[in-house]
C-alpha atoms as a PDB file:
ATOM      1  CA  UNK A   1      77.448 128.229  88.380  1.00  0.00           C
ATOM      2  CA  UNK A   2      80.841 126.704  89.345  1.00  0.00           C
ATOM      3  CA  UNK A   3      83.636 128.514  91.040  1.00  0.00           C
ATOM      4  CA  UNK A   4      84.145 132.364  89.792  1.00  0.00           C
ATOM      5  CA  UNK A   5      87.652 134.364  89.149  1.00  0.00           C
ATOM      6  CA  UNK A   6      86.981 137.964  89.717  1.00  0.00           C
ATOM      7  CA  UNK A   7      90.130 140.211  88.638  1.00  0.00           C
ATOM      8  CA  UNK A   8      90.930 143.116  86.602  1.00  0.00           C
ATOM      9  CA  UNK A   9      92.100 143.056  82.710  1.00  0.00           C
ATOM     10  CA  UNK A  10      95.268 143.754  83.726  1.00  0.00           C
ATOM     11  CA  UNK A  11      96.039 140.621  85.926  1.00  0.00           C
ATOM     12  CA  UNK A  12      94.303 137.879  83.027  1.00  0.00           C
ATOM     13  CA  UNK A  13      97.403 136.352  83.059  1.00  0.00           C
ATOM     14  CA  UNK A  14      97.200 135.290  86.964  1.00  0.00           C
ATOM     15  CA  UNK A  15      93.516 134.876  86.153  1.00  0.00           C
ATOM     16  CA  UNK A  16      94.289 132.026  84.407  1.00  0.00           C
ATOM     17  CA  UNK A  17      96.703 130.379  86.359  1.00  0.00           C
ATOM     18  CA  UNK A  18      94.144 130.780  89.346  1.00  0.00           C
ATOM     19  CA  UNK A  19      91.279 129.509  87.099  1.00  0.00           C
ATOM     20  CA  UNK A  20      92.967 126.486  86.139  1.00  0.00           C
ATOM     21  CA  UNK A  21      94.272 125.520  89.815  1.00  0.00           C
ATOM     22  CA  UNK A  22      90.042 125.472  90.577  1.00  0.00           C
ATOM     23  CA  UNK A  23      88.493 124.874  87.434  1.00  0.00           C
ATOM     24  CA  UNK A  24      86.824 128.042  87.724  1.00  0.00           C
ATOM     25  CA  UNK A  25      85.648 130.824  85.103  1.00  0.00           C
ATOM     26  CA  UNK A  26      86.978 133.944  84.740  1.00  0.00           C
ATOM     27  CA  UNK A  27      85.218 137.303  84.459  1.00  0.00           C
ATOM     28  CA  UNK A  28      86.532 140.824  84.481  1.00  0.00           C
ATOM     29  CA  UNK A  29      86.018 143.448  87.375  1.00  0.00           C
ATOM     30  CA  UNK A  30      82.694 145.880  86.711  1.00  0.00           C
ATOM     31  CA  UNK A  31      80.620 147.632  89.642  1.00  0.00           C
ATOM     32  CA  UNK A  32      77.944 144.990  89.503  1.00  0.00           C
ATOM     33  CA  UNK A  33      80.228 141.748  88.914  1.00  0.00           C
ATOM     34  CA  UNK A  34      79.767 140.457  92.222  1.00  0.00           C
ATOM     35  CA  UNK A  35      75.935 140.978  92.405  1.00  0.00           C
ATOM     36  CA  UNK A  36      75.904 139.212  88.974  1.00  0.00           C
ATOM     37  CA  UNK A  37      77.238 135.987  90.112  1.00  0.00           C
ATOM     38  CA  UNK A  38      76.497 135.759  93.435  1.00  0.00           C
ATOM     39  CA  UNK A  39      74.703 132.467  93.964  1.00  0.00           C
ATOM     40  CA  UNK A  40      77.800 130.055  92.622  1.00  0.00           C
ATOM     41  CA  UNK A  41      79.831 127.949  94.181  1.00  0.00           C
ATOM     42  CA  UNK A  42      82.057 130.341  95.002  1.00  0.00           C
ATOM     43  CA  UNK A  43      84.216 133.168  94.174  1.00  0.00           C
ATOM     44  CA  UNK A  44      88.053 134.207  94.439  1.00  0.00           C
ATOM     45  CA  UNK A  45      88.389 137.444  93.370  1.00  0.00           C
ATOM     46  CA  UNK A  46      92.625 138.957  92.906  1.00  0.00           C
ATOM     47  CA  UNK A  47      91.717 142.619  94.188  1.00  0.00           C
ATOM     48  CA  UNK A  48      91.818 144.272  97.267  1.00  0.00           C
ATOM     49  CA  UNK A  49      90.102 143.501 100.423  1.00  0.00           C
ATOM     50  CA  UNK A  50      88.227 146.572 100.413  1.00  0.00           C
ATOM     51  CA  UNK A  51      86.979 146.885  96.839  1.00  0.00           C
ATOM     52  CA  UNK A  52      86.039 143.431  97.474  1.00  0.00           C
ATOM     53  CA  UNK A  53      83.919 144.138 100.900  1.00  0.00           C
ATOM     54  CA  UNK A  54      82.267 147.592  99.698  1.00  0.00           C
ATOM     55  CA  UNK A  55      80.708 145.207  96.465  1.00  0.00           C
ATOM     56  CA  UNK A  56      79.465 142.451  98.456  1.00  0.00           C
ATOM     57  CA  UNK A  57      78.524 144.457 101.722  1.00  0.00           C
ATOM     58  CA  UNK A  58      74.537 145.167 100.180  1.00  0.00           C
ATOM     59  CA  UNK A  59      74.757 141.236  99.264  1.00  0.00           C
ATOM     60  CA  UNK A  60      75.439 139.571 102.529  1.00  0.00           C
ATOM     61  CA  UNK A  61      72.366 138.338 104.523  1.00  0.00           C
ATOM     62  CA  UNK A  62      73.590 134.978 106.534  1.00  0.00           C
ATOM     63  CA  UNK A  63      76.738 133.273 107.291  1.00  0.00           C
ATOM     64  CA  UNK A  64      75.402 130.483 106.493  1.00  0.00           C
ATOM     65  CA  UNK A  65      74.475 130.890 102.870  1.00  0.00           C
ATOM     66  CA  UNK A  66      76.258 133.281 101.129  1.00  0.00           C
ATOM     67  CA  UNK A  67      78.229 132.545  98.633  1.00  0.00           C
ATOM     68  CA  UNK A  68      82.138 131.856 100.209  1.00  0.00           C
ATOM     69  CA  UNK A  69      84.114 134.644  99.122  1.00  0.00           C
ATOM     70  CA  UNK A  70      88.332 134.544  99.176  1.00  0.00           C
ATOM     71  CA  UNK A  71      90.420 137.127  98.277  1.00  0.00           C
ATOM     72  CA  UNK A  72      94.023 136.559  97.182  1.00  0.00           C
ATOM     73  CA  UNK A  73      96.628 139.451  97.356  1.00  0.00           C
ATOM     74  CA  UNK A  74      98.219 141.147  93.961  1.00  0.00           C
ATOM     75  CA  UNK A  75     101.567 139.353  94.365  1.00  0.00           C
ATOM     76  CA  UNK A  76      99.347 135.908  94.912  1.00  0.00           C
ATOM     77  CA  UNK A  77     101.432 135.523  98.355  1.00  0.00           C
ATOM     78  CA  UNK A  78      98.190 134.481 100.372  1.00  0.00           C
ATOM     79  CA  UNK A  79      94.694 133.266  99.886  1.00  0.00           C
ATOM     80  CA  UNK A  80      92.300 134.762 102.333  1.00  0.00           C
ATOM     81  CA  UNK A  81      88.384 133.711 103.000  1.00  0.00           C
ATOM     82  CA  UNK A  82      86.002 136.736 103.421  1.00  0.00           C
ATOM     83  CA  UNK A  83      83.249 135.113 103.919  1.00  0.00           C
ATOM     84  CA  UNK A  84      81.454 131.601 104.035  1.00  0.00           C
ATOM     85  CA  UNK A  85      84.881 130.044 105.599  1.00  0.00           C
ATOM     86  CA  UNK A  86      82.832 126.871 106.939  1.00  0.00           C
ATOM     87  CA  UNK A  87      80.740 126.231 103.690  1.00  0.00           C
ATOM     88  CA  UNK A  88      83.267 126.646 101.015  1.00  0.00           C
ATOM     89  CA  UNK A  89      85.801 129.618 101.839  1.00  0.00           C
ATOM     90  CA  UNK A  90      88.289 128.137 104.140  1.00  0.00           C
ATOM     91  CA  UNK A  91      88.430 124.577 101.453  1.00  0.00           C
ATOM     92  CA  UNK A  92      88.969 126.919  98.408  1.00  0.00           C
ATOM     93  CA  UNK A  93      91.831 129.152 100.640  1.00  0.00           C
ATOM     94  CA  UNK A  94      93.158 125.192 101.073  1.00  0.00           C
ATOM     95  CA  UNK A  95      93.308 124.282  97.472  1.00  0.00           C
ATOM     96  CA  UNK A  96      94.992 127.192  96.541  1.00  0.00           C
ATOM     97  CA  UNK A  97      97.895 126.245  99.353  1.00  0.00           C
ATOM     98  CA  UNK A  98      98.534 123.552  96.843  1.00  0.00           C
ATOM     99  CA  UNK A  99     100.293 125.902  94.743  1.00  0.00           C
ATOM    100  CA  UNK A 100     101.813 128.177  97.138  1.00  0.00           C
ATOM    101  CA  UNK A 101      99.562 130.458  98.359  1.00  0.00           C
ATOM    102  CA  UNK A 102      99.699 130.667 102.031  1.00  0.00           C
ATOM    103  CA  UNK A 103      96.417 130.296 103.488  1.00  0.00           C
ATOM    104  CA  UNK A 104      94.632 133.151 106.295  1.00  0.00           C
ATOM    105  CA  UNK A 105      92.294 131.580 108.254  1.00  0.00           C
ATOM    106  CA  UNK A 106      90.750 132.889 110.993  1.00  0.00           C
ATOM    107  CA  UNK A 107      87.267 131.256 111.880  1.00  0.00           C
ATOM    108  CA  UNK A 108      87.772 129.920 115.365  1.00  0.00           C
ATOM    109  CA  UNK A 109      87.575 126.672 114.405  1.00  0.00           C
ATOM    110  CA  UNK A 110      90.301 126.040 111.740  1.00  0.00           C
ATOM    111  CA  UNK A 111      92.907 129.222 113.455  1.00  0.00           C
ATOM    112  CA  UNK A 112      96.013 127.452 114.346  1.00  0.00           C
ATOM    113  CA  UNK A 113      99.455 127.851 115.127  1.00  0.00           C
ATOM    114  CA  UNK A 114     102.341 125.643 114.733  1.00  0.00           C
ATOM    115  CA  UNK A 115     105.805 124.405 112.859  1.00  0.00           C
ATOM    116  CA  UNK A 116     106.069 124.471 109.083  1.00  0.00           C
ATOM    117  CA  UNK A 117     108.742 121.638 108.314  1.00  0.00           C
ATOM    118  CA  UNK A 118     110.943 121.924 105.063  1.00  0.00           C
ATOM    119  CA  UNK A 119     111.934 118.525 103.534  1.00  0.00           C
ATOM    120  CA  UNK A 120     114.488 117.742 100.683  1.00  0.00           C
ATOM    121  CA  UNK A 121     115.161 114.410  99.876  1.00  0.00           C
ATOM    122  CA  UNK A 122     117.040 111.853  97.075  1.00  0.00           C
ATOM    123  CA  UNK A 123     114.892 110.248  93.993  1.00  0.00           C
ATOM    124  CA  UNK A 124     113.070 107.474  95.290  1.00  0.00           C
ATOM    125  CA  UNK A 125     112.980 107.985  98.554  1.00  0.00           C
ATOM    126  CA  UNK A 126     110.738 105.561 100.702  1.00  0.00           C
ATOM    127  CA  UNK A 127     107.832 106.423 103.029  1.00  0.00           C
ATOM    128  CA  UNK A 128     109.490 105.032 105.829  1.00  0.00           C
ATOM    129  CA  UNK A 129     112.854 107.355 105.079  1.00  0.00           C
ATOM    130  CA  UNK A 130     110.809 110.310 105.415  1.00  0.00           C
ATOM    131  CA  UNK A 131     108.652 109.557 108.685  1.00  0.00           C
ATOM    132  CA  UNK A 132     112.126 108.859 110.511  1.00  0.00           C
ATOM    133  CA  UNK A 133     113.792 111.689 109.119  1.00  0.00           C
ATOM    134  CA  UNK A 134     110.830 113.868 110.088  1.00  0.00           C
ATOM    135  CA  UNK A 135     109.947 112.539 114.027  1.00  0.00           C
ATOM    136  CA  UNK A 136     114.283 112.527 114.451  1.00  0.00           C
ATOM    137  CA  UNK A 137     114.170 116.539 113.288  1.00  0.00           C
ATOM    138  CA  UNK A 138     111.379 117.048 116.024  1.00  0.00           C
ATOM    139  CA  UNK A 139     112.866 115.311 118.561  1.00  0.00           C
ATOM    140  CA  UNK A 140     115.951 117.669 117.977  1.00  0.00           C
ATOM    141  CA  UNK A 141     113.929 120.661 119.066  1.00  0.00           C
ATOM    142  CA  UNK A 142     111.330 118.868 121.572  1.00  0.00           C
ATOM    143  CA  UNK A 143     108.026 118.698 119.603  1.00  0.00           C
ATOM    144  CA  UNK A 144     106.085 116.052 117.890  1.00  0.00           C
ATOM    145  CA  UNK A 145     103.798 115.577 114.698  1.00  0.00           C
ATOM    146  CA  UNK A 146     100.831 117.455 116.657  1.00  0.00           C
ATOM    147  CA  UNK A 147     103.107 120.632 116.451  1.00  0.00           C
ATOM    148  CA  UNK A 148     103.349 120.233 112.665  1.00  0.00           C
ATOM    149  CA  UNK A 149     101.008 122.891 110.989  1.00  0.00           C
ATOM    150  CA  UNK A 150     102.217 122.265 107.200  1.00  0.00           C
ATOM    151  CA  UNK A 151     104.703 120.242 105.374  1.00  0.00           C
ATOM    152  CA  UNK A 152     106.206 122.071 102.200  1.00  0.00           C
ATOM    153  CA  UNK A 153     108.701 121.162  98.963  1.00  0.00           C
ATOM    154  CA  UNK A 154     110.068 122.239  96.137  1.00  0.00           C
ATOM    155  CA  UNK A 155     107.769 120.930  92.892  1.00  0.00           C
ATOM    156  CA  UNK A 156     109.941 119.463  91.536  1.00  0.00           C
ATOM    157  CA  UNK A 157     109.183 116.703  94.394  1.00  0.00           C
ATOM    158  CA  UNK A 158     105.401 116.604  92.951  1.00  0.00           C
ATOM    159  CA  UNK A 159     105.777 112.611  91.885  1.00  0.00           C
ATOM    160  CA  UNK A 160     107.944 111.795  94.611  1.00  0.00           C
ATOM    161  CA  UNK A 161     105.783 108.957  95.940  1.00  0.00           C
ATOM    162  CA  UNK A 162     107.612 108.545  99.340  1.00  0.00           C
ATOM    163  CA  UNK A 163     107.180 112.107 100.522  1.00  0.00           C
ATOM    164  CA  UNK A 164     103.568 112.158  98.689  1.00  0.00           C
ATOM    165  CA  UNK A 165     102.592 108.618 100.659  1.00  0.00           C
ATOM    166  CA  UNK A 166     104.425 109.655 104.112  1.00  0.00           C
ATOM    167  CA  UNK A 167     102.568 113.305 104.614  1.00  0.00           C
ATOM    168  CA  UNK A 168      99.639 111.483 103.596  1.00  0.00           C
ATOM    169  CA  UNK A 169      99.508 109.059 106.199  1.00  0.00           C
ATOM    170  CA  UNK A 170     100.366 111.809 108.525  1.00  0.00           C
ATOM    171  CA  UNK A 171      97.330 113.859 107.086  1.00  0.00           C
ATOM    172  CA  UNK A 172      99.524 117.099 106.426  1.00  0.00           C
ATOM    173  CA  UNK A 173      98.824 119.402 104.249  1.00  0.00           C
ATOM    174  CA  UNK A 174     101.868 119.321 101.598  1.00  0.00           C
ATOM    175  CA  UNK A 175     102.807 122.104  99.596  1.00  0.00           C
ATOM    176  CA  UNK A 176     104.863 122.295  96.343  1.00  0.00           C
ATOM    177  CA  UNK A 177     106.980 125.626  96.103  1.00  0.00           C
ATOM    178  CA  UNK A 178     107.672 127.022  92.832  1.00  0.00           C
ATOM    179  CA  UNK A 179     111.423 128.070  92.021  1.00  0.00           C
ATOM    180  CA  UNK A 180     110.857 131.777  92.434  1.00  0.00           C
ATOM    181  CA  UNK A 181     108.929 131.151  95.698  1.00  0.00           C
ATOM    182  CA  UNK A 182     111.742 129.492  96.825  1.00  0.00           C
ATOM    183  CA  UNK A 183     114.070 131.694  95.579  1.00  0.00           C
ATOM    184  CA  UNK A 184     112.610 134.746  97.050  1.00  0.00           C
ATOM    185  CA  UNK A 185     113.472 133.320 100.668  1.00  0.00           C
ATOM    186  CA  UNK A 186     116.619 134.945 102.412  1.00  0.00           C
ATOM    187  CA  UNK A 187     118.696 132.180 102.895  1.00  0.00           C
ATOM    188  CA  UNK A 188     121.609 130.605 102.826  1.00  0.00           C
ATOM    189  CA  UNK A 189     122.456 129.200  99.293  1.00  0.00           C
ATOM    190  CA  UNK A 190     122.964 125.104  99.448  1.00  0.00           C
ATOM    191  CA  UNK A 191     123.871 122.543  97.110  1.00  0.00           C
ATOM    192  CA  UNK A 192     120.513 122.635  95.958  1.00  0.00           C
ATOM    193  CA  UNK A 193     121.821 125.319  93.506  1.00  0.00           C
ATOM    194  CA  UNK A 194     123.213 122.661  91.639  1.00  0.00           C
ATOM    195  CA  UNK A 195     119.502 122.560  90.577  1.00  0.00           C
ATOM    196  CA  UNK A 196     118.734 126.120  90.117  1.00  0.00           C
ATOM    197  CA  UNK A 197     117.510 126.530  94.240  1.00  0.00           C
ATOM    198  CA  UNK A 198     118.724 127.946  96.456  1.00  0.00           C
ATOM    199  CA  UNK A 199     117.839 126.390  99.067  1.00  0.00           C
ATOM    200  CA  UNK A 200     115.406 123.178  99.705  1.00  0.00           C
ATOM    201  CA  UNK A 201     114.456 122.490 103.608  1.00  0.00           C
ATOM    202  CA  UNK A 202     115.625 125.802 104.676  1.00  0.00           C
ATOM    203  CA  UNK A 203     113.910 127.669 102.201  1.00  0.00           C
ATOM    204  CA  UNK A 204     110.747 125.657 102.151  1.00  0.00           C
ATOM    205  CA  UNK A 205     110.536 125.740 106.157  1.00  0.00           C
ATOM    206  CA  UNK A 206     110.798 129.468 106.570  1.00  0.00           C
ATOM    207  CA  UNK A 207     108.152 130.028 103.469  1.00  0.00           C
ATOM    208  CA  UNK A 208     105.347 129.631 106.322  1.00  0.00           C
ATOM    209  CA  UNK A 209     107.317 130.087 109.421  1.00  0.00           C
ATOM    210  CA  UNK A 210     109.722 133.009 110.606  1.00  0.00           C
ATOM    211  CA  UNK A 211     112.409 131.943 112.700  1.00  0.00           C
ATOM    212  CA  UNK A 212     114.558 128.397 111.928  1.00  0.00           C
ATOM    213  CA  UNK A 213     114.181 126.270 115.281  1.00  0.00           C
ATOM    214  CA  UNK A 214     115.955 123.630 113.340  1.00  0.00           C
ATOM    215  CA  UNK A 215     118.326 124.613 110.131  1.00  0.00           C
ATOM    216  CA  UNK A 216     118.966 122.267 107.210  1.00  0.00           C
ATOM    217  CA  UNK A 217     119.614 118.558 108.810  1.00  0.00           C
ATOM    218  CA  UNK A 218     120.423 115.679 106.735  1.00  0.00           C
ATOM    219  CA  UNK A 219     119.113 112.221 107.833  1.00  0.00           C
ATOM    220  CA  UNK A 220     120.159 109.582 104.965  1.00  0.00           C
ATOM    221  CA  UNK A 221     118.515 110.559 102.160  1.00  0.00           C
ATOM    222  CA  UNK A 222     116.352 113.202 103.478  1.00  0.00           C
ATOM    223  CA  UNK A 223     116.812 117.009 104.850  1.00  0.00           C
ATOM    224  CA  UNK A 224     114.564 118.364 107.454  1.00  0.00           C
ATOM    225  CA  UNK A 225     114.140 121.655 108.712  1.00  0.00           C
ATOM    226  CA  UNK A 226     111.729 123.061 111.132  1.00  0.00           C
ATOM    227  CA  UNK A 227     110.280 126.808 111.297  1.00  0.00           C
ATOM    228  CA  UNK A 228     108.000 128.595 113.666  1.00  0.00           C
END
């Protein structure tokens, strides 16, 4: 059995979205749902924590082969792996960073710290553009690429090939922001509201980070900003 979306009638609607972001099949909460498709590839279940703990505590008998277990939180802010993180959990809390979930991972090998870096930049921007604009940013505040923890967007950057090739070659993860996660950011508004944002770098930095070591700087055609 492929991936499994566990979730309550109420919430089909993010079922779905979640669903399609893993290919995965949906199936409504009951007391025994868990029990009934443990065994599959895996299972994100929108609940929780504890509901989801007390129904697979009698299932659990190695770390090493149950089935990877990730919860994600009723506003779908974060995606967090129960159990299984290093056969399955921690990848599917990934995937789901791809559309904005922020990912809590805490098995001692993947935990890290570091900068999320917020980038805006002009159509048809090249590779090159964006790996300047990026190491000139760091060397504003002292760090380097090895500080870098994620790189995020707005989506509306999802075919821009520069940024898509550059982050790539700097083996990043890159993450596309939707308008209202962007929008839900405290920050100063930008020209980017020509565009229905508020904000771009600024905005897309702080979504993983707290504090701005770097606001909004323009380099050409690209804007960097750094967060902690």
């Amino acid at each position: 059995m492929k991936i499994v979306v566990i979730g309550f009638r109420r919430d089909e609607a993010k079922l779905k979205d979640i669903a399609s972001w893993i290919d995965g099949e949906i199936f409504f909460w009951s007391k025994n749902i868990f029990k009934e498709v443990w065994g599959c590839e895996g299972i994100v279940a929108l609940m929780p924590t504890g509901i989801i703990i007390r129904a697979i505590a009698p299932l659990i008998e190695s770390k090493w082969t149950d089935t990877p277990v990730v919860a994600i939180d009723k506003n779908m802010m974060y995606s967090i792996p129960l159990l299984g993180g290093h056969h399955g959990a921690n990848e599917m809390a990934l995937r789901l960073s791809e559309f904005g979930l922020i990912p809590v991972i805490t098995t001692s090998m993947e935990f890290y710290e570091g900068l999320s870096v917020g980038i805006g930049c002009n159509k048809g921007v090249s590779k090159e553009e964006i790996l300047d604009a990026l190491k000139n940013g760091l060397d504003e505040i002292g760090k380097s690429l090895k500080d870098v923890r994620v790189i995020a967007t707005t989506d509306l950057k999802k075919d821009e090939r520069g940024l898509i090739e550059a982050v790539d070659q700097l083996k990043k993860p890159l993450i596309f922001l939707s308008k209202e996660k962007i929008n839900s950011m405290d920050v100063k508004e930008s020209k980017a509201r020509l565009i229905g944002l508020k904000s771009v770098s600024d905005a897309s930095a702080l979504y993983f980070g707290e504090e701005l070591l770097l606001p909004k700087r323009k380099y050409g055609g690209v804007t960097i900003a750094i967060a902690r």
